[in-house]
N, C-alpha and C. Protein backbone atom coordinates (compact mmCIF):
# COMPACT_ATOMS: atom_id res chain seq x y z
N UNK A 1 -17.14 -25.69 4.57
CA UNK A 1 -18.12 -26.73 4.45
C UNK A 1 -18.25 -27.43 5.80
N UNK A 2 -19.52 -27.38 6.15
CA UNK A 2 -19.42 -28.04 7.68
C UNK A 2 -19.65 -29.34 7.57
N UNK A 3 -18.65 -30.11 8.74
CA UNK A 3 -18.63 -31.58 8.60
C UNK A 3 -19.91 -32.60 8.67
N UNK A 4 -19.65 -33.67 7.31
CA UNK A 4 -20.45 -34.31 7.22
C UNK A 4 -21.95 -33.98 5.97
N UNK A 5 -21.57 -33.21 5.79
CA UNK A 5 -21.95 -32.57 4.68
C UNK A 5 -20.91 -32.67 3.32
N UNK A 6 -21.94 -33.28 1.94
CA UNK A 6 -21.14 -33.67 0.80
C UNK A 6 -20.95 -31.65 0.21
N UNK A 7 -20.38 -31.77 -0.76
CA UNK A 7 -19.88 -30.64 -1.57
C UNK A 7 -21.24 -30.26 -2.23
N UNK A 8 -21.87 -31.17 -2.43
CA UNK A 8 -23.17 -31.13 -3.41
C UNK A 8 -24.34 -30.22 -3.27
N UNK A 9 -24.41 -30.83 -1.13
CA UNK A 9 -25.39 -30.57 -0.40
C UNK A 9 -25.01 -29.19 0.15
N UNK A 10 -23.90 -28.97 0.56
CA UNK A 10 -23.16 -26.99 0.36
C UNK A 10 -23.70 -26.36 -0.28
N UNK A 11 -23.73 -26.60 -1.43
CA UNK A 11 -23.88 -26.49 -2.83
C UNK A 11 -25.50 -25.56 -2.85
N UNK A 12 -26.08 -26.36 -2.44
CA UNK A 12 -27.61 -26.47 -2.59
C UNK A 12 -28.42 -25.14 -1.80
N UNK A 13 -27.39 -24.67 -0.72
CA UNK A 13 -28.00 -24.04 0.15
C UNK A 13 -27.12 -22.32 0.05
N UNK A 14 -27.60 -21.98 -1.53
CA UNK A 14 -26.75 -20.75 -2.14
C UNK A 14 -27.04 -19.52 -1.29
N UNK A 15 -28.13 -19.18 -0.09
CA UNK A 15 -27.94 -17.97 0.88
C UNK A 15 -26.79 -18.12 1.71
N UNK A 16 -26.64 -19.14 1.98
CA UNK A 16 -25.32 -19.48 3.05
C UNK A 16 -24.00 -19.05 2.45
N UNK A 17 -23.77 -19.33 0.83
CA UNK A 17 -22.39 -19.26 0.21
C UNK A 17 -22.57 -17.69 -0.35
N UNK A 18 -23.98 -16.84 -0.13
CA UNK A 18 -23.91 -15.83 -0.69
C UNK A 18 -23.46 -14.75 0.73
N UNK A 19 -24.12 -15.27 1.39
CA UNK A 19 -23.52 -14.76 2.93
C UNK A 19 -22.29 -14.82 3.15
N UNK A 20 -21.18 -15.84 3.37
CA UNK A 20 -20.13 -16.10 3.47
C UNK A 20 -19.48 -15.16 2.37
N UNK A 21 -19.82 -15.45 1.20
CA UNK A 21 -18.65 -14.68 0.27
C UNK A 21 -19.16 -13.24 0.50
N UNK A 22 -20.58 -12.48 1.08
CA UNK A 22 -20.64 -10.71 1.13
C UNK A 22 -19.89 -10.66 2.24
N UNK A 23 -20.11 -11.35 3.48
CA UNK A 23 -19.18 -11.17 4.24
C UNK A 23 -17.51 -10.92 4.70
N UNK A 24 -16.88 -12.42 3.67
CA UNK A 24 -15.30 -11.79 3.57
C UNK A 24 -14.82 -11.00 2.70
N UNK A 25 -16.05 -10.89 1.65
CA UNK A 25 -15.76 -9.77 0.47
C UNK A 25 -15.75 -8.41 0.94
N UNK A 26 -16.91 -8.08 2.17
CA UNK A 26 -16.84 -7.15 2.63
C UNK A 26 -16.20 -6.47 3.96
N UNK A 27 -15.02 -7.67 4.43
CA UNK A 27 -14.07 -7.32 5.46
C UNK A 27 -12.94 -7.15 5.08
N UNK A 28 -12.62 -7.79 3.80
CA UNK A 28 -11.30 -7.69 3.24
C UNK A 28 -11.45 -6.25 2.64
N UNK A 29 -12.43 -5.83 1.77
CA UNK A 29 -12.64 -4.29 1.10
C UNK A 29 -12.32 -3.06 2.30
N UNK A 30 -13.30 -3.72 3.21
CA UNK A 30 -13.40 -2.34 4.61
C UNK A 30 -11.72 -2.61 4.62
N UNK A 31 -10.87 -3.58 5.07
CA UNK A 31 -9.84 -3.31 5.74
C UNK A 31 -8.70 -2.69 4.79
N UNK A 32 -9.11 -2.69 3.23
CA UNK A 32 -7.87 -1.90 2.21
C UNK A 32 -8.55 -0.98 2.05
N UNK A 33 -9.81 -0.69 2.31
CA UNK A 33 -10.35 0.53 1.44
C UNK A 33 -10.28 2.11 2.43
N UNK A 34 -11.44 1.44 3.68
CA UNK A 34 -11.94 2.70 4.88
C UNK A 34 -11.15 2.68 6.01
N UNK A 35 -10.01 1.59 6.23
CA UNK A 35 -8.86 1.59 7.42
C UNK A 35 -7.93 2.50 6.30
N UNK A 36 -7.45 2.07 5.51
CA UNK A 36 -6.12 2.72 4.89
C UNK A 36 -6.12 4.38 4.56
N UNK A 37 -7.65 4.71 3.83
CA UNK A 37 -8.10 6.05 3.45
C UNK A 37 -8.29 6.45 5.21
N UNK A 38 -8.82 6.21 6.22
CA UNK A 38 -8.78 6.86 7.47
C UNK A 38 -7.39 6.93 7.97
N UNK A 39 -6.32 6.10 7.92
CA UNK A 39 -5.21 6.65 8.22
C UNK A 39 -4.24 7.66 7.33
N UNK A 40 -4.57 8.09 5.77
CA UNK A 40 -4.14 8.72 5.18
C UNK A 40 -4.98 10.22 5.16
N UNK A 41 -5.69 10.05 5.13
CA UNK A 41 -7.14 11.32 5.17
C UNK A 41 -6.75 12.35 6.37
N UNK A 42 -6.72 13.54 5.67
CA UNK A 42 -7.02 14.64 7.27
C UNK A 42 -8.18 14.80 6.81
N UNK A 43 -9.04 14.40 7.90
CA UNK A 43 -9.96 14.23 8.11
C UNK A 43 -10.51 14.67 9.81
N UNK A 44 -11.39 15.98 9.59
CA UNK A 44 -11.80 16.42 10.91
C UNK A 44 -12.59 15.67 11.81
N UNK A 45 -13.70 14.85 11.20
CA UNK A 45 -14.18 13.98 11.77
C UNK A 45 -14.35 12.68 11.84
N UNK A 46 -13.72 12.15 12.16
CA UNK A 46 -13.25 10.73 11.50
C UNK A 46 -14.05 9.63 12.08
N UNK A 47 -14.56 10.18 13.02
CA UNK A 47 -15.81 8.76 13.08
C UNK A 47 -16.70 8.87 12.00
N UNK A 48 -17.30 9.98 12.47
CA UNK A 48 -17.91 9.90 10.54
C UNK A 48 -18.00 9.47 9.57
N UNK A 49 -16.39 9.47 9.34
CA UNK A 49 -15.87 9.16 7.80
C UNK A 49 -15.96 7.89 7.53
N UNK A 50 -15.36 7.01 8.93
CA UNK A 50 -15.81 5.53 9.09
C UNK A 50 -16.99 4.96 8.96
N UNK A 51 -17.60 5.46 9.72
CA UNK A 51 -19.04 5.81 10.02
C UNK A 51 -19.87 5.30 8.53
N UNK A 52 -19.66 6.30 7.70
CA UNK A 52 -20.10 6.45 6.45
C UNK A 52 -19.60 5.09 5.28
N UNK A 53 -18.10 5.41 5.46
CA UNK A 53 -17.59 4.70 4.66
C UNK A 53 -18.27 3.21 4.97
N UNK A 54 -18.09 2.78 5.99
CA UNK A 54 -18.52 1.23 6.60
C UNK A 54 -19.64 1.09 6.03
N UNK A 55 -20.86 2.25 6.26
CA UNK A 55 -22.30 1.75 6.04
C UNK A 55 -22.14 1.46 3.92
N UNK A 56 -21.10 2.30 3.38
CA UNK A 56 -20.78 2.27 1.80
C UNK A 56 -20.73 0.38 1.41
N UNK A 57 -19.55 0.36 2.55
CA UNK A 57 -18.96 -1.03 2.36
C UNK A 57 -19.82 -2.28 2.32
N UNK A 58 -20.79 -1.95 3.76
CA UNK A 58 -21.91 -3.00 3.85
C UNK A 58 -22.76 -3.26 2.77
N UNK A 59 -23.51 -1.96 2.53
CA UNK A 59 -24.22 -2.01 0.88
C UNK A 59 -24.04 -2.76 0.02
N UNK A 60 -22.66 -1.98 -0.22
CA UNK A 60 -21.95 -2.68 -1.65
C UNK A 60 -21.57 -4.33 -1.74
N UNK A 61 -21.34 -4.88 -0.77
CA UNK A 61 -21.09 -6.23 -0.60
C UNK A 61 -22.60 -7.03 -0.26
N UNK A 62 -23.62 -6.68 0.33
CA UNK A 62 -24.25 -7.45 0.23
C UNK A 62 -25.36 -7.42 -1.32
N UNK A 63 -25.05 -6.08 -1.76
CA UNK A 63 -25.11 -6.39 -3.24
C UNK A 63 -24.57 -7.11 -4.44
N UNK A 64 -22.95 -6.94 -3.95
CA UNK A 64 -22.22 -7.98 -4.44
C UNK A 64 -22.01 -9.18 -4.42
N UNK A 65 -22.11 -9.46 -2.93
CA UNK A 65 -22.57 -10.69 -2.74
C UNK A 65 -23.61 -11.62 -3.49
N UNK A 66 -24.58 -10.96 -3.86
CA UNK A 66 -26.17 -11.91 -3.76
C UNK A 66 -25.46 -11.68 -5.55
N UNK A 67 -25.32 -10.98 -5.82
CA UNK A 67 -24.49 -10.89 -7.63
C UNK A 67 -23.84 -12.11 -7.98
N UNK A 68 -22.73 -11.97 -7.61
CA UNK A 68 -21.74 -12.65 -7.42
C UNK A 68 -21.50 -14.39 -6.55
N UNK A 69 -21.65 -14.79 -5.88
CA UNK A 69 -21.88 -15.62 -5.28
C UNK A 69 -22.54 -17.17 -5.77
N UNK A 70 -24.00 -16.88 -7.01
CA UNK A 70 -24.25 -17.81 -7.77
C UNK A 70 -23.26 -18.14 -8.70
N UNK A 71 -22.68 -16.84 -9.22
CA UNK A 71 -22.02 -17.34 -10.02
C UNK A 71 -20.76 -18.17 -10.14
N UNK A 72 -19.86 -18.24 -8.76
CA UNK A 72 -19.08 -18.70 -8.23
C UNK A 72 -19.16 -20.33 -7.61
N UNK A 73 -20.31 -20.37 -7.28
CA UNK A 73 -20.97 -21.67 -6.53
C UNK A 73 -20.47 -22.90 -7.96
C-alpha cells in the first residue's frame, strides 16, 4: 500500500491488486515449477523448454490473476 493512502482507497483501484497478485503469483510458480523441472529434465534444448514453459507461466497467471484477485481484495 503506498504511503498515505487509506486501505479503502487501495482497495478501489482492483487493476493494481490484480497486477501485483499475477505478478508474485507468477514468480513464485516460475521459480517451483520451470527452474526446478529445468534442473531435473534431460532436456536437449533447454532454452526452449524455458522458453516455453515461462510464456505457460505468464498466461496462466495473468489469467489467474484477473480471476482471483477480486476475490481476495
Amino acid at each position: 500500500m503506498p504511503p498515505g493512502e487509506s486501505r479503502a482507497e487501495y482497495h478501489q483501484r482492483p487493476l493494481v491488486a490484480e497486477q501485483i497478485h499475477a505478478a508474485l503469483g507468477a514468480a513464485l510458480s516460475w521459480s517451483f515449477t520451470t527452474l526446478a523441472w529445468a534442473a531435473k529434465a534431460r532436456v536437449t534444448a533447454i532454452r526452449d523448454f524455458v522458453t516455453i514453459e515461462t510464456a505457460f507461466t505468464i498466461i496462466q497467471w495473468l489469467i489467474v490473476g484477473l480471476i482471483t484477485a477480486p476475490v481476495l481484495a
